[in-house]
N, C-alpha and C. Protein backbone atom coordinates (compact mmCIF):
# COMPACT_ATOMS: atom_id res chain seq x y z
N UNK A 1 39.22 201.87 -99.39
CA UNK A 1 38.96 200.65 -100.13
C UNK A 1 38.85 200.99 -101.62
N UNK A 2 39.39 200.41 -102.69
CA UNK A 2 39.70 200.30 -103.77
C UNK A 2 37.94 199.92 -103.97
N UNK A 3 37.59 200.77 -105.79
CA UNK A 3 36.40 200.59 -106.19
C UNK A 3 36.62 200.34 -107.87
N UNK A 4 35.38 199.92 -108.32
CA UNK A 4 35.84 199.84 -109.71
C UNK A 4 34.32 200.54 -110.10
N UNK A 5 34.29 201.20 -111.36
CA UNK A 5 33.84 202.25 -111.59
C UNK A 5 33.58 201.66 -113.50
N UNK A 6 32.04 201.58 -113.49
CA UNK A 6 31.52 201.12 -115.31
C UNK A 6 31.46 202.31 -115.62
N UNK A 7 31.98 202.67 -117.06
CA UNK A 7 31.46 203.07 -117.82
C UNK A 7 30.73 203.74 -119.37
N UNK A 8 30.24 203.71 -119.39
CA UNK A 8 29.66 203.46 -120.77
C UNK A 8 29.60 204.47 -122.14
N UNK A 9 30.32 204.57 -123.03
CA UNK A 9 30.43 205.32 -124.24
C UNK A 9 29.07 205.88 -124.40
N UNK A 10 29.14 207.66 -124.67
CA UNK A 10 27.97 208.31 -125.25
C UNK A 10 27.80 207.60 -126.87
N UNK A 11 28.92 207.29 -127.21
CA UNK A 11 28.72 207.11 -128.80
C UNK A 11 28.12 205.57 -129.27
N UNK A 12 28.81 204.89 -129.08
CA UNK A 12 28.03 203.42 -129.17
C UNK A 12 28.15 202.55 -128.18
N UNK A 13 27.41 203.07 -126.82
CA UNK A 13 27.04 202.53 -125.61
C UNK A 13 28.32 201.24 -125.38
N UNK A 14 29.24 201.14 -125.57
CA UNK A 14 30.60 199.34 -124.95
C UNK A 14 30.46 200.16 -123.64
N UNK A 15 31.26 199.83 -123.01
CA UNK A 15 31.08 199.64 -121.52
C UNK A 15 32.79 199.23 -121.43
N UNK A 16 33.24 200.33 -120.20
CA UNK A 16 34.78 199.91 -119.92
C UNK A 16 34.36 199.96 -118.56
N UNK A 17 35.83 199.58 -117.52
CA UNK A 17 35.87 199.73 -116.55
C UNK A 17 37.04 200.36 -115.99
N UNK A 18 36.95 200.78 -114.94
CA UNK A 18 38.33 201.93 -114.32
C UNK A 18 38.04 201.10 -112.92
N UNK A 19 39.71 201.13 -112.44
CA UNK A 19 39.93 200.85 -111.06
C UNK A 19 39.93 202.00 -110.45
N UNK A 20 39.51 202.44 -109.54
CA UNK A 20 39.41 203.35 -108.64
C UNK A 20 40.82 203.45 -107.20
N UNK A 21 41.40 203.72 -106.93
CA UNK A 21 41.71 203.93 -105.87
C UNK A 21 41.40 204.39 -105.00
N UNK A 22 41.75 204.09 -103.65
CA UNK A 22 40.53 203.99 -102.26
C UNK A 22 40.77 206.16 -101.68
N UNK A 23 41.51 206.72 -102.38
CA UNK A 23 41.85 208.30 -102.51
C UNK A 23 40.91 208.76 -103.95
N UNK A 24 40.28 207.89 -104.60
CA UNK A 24 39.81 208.43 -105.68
C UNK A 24 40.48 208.07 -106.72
N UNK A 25 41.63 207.87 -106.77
CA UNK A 25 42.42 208.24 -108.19
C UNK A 25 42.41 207.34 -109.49
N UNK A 26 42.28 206.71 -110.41
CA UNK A 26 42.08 205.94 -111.34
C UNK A 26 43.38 205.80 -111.28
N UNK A 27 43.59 204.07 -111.18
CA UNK A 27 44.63 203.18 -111.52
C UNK A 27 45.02 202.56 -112.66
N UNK A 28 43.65 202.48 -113.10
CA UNK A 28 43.85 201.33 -113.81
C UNK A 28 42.46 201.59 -115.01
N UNK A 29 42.53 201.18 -116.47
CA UNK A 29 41.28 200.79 -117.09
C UNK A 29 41.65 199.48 -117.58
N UNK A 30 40.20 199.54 -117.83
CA UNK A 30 39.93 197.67 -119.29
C UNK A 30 40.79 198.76 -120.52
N UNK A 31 41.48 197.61 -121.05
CA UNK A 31 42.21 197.66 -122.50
C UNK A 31 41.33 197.36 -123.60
N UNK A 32 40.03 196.79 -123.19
CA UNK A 32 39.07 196.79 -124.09
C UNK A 32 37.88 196.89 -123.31
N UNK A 33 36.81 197.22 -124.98
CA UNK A 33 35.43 197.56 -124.14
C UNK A 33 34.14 196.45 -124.55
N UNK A 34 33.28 196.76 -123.58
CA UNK A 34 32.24 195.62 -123.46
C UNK A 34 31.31 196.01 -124.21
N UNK A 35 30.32 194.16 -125.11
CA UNK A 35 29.12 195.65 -125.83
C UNK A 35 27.78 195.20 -124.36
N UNK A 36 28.04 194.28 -123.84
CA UNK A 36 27.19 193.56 -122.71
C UNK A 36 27.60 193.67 -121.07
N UNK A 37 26.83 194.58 -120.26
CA UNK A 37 26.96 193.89 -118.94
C UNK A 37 27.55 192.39 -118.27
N UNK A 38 27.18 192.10 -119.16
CA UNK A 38 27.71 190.68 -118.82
C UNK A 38 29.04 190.24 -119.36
N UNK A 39 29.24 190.88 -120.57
CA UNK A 39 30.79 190.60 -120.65
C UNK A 39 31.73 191.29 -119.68
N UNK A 40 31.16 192.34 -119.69
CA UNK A 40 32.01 192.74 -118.89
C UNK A 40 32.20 192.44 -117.36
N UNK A 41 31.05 192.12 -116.65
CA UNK A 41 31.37 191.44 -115.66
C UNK A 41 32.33 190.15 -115.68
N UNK A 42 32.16 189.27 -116.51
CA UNK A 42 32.55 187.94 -116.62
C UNK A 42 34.46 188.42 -117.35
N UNK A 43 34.47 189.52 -117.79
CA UNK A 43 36.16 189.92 -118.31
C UNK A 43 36.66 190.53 -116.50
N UNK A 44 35.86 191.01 -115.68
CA UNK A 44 36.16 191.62 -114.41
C UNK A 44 36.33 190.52 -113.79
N UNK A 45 35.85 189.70 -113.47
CA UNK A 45 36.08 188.30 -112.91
C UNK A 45 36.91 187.65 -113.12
N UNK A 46 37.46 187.01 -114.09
CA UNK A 46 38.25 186.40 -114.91
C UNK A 46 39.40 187.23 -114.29
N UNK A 47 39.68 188.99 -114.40
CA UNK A 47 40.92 189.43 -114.15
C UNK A 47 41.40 189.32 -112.62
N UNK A 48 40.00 189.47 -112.01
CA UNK A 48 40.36 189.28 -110.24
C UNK A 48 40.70 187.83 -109.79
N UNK A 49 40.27 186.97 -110.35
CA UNK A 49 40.05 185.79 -109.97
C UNK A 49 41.84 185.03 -110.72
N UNK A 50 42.10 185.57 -111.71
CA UNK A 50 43.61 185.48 -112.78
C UNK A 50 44.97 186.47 -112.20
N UNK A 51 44.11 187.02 -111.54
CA UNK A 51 45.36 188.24 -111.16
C UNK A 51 46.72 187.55 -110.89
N UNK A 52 46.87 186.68 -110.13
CA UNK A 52 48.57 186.09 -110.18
C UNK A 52 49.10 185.63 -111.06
N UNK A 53 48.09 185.46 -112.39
CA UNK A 53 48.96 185.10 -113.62
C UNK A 53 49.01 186.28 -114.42
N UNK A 54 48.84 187.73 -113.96
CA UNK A 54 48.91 188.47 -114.64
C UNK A 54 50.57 188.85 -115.04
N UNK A 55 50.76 189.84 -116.30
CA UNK A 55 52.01 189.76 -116.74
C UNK A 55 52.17 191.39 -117.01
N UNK A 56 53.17 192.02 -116.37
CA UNK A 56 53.16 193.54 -116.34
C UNK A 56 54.21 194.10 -117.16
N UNK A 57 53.64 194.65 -117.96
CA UNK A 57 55.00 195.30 -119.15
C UNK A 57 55.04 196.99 -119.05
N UNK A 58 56.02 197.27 -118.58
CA UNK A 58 55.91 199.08 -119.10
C UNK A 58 56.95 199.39 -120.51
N UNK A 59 56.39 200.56 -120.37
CA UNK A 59 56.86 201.01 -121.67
C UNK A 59 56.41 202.42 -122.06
N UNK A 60 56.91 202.69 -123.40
CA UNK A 60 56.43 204.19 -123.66
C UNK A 60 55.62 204.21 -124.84
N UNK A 61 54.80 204.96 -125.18
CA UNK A 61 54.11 204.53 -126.89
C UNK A 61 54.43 205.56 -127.42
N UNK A 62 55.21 205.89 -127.44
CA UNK A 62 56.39 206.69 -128.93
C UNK A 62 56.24 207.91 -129.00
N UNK A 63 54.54 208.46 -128.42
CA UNK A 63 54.08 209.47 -129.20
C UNK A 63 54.42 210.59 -127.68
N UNK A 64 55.17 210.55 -127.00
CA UNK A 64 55.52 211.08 -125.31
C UNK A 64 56.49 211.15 -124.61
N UNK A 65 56.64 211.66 -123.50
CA UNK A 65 58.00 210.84 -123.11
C UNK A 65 57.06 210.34 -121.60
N UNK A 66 55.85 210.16 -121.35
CA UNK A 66 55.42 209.27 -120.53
C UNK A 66 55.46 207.84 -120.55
N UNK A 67 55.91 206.87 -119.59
CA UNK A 67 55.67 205.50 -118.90
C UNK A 67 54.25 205.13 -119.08
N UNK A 68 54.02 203.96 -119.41
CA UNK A 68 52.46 203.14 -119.38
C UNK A 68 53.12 202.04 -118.94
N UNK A 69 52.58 201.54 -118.40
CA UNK A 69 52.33 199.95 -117.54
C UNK A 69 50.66 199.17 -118.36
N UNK A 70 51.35 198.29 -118.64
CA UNK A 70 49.97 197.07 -119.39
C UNK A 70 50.08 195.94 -118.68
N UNK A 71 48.66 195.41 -118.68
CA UNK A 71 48.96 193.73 -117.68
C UNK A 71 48.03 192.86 -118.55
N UNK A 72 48.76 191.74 -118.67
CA UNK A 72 48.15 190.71 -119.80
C UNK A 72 48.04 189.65 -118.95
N UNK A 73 46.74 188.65 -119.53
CA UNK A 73 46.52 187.13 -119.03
C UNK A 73 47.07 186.44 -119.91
N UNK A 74 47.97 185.34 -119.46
CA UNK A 74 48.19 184.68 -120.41
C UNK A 74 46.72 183.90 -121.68
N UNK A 75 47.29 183.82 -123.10
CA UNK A 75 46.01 183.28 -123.86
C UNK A 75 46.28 181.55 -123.57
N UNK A 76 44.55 181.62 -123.61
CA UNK A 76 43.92 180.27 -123.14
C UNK A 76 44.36 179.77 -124.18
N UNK A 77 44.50 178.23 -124.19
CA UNK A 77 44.81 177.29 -125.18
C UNK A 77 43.86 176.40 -125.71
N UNK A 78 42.33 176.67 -124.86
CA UNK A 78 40.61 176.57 -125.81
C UNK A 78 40.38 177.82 -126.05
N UNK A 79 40.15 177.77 -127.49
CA UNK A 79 39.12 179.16 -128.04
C UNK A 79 37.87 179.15 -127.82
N UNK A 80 37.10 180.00 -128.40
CA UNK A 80 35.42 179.52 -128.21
C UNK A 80 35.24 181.28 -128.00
N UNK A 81 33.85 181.43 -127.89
CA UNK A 81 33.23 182.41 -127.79
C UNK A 81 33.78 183.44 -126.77
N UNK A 82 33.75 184.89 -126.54
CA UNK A 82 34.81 185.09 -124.98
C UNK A 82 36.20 184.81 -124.83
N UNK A 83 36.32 184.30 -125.51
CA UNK A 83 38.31 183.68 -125.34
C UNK A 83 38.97 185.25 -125.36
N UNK A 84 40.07 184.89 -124.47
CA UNK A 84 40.77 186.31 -124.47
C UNK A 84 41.21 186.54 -126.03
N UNK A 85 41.58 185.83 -126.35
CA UNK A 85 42.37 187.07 -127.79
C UNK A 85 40.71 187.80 -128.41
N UNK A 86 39.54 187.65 -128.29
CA UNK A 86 38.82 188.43 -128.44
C UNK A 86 38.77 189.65 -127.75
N UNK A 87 39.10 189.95 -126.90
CA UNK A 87 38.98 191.13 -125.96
C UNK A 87 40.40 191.92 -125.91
N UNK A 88 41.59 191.71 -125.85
CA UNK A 88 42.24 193.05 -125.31
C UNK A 88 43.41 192.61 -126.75
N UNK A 89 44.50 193.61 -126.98
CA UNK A 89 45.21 193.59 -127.93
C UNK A 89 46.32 192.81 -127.09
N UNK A 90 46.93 191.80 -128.34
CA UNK A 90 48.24 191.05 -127.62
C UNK A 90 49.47 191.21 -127.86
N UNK A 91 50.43 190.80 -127.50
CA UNK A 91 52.03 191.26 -128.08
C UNK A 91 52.46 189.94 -128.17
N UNK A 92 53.72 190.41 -128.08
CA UNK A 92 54.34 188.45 -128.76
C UNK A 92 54.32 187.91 -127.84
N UNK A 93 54.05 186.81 -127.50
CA UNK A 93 54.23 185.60 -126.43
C UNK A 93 53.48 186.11 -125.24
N UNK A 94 52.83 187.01 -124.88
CA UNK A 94 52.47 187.33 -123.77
C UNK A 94 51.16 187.58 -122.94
N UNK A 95 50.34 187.03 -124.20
CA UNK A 95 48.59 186.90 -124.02
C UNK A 95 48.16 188.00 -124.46
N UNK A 96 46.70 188.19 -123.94
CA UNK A 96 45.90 189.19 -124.16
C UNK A 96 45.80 190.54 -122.86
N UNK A 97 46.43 191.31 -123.66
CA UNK A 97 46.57 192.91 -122.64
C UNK A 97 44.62 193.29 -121.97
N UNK A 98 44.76 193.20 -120.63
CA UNK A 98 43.48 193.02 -120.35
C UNK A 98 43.28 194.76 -119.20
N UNK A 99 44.22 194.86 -119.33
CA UNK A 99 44.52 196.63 -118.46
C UNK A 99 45.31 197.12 -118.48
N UNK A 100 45.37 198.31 -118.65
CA UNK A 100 46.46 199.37 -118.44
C UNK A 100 46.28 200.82 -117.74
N UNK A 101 47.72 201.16 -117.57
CA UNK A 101 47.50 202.16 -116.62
C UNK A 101 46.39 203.46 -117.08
N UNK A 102 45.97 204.22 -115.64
CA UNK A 102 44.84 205.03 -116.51
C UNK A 102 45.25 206.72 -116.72
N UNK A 103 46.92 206.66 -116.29
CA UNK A 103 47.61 207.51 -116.43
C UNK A 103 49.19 207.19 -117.45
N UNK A 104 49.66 208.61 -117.89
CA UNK A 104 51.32 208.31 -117.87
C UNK A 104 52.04 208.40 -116.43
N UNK A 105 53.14 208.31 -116.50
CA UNK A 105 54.07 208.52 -115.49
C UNK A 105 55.73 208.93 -116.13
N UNK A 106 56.20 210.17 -115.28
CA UNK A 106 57.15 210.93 -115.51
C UNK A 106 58.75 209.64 -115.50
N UNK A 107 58.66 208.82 -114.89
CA UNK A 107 59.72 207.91 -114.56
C UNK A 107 59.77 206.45 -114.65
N UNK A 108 60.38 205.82 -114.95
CA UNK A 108 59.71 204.07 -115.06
C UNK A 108 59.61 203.42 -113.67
N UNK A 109 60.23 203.79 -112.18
CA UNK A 109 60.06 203.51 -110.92
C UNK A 109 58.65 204.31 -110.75
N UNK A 110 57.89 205.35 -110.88
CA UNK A 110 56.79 205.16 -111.00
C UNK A 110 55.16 204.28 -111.55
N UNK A 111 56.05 204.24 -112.31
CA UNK A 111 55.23 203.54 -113.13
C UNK A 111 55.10 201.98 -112.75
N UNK A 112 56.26 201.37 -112.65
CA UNK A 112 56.50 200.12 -111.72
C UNK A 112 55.74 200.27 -110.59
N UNK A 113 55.68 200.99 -109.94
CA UNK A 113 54.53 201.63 -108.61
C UNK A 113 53.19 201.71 -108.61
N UNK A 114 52.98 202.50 -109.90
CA UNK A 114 51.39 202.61 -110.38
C UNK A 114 51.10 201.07 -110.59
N UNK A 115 51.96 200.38 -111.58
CA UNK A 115 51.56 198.74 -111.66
C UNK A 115 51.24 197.88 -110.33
N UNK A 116 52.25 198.26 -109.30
CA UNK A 116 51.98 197.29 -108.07
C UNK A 116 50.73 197.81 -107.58
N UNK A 117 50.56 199.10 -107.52
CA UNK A 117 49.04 199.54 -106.73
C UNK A 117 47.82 198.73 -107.34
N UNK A 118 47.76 198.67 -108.70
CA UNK A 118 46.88 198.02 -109.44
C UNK A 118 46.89 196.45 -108.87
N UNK A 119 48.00 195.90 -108.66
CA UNK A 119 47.80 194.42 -108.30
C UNK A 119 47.58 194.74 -107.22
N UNK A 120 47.68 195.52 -105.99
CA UNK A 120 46.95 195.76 -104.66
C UNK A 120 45.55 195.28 -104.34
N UNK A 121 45.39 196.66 -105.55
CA UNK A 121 43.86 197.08 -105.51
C UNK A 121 43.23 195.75 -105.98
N UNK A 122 43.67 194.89 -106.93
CA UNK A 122 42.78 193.59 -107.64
C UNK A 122 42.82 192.69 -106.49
N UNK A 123 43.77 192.81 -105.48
CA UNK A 123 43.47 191.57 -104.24
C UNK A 123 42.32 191.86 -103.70
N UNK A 124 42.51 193.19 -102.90
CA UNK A 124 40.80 193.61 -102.49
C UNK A 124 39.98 193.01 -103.04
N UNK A 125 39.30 192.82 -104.48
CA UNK A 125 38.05 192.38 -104.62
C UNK A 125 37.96 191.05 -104.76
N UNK A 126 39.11 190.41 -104.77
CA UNK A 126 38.66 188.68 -104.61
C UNK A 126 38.01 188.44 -103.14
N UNK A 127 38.02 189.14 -102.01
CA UNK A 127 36.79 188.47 -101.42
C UNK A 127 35.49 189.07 -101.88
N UNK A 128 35.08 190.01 -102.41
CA UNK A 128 34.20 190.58 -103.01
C UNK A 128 33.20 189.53 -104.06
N UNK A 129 34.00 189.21 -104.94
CA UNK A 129 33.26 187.54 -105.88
C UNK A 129 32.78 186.86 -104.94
N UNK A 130 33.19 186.28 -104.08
CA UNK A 130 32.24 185.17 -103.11
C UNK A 130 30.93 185.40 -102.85
């Protein structure tokens, strides 16, 4: 069973989260960090509870020749306090990046792989919220 795993900066205490895989392995982190328990629960929620509108982009970040996989919610169309474009970095048209992979990957069919495990693992905990 897939776990998710807080945790918290020695330097100025935010708070991320890592998906766990049910072998141990980190799937997945938050693309951003929490300064509150409570945000961060309520950004964990939001992603389990959003997961079918999530939006999966891979790619490379220049500085590698490793694959990353990112998954964005689309941005809400009320702002207010909490609104996603506060929390994760966005790209054009495609919301707010709310996770990414917690590895590279040697190939982009991996990486496409690492992404589906991550949407696996996020079904698991929607009965978990109830």
């Amino acid at each position: 069973m897939p776990a998710a795993l807080v945790v918290r900066s020695a330097q100025d205490g935010e708070l991320t989260w890592v998906l766990l895989a049910a072998n141990g392995r980190p799937l997945a982190r938050s693309a951003s960090a929490y300064r509150t328990d409570e945000a961060l629960v309520a950004a964990w929620r939001e992603l389990v509870v959003d997961r079918d509108a999530l939006s999966i982009r891979l790619g490379r970040d220049g500085s590698g020749p490793d694959w990353w996989w990112t998954a964005a919610l689309p941005a809400r169309s009320t702002g207010g306090p909490g609104g996603r474009g506060r929390r994760g970095g966005t790209g054009p048209g495609d919301g707010a990046v709310v996770a990414r992979s917690a590895r590279g990957y040697l190939r982009p069919d991996q990486c496409r792989s690492g992404a589906s495990g991550f949407l696996s693992a996020l079904s698991g905990f929607s009965s978990r919220l109830r």
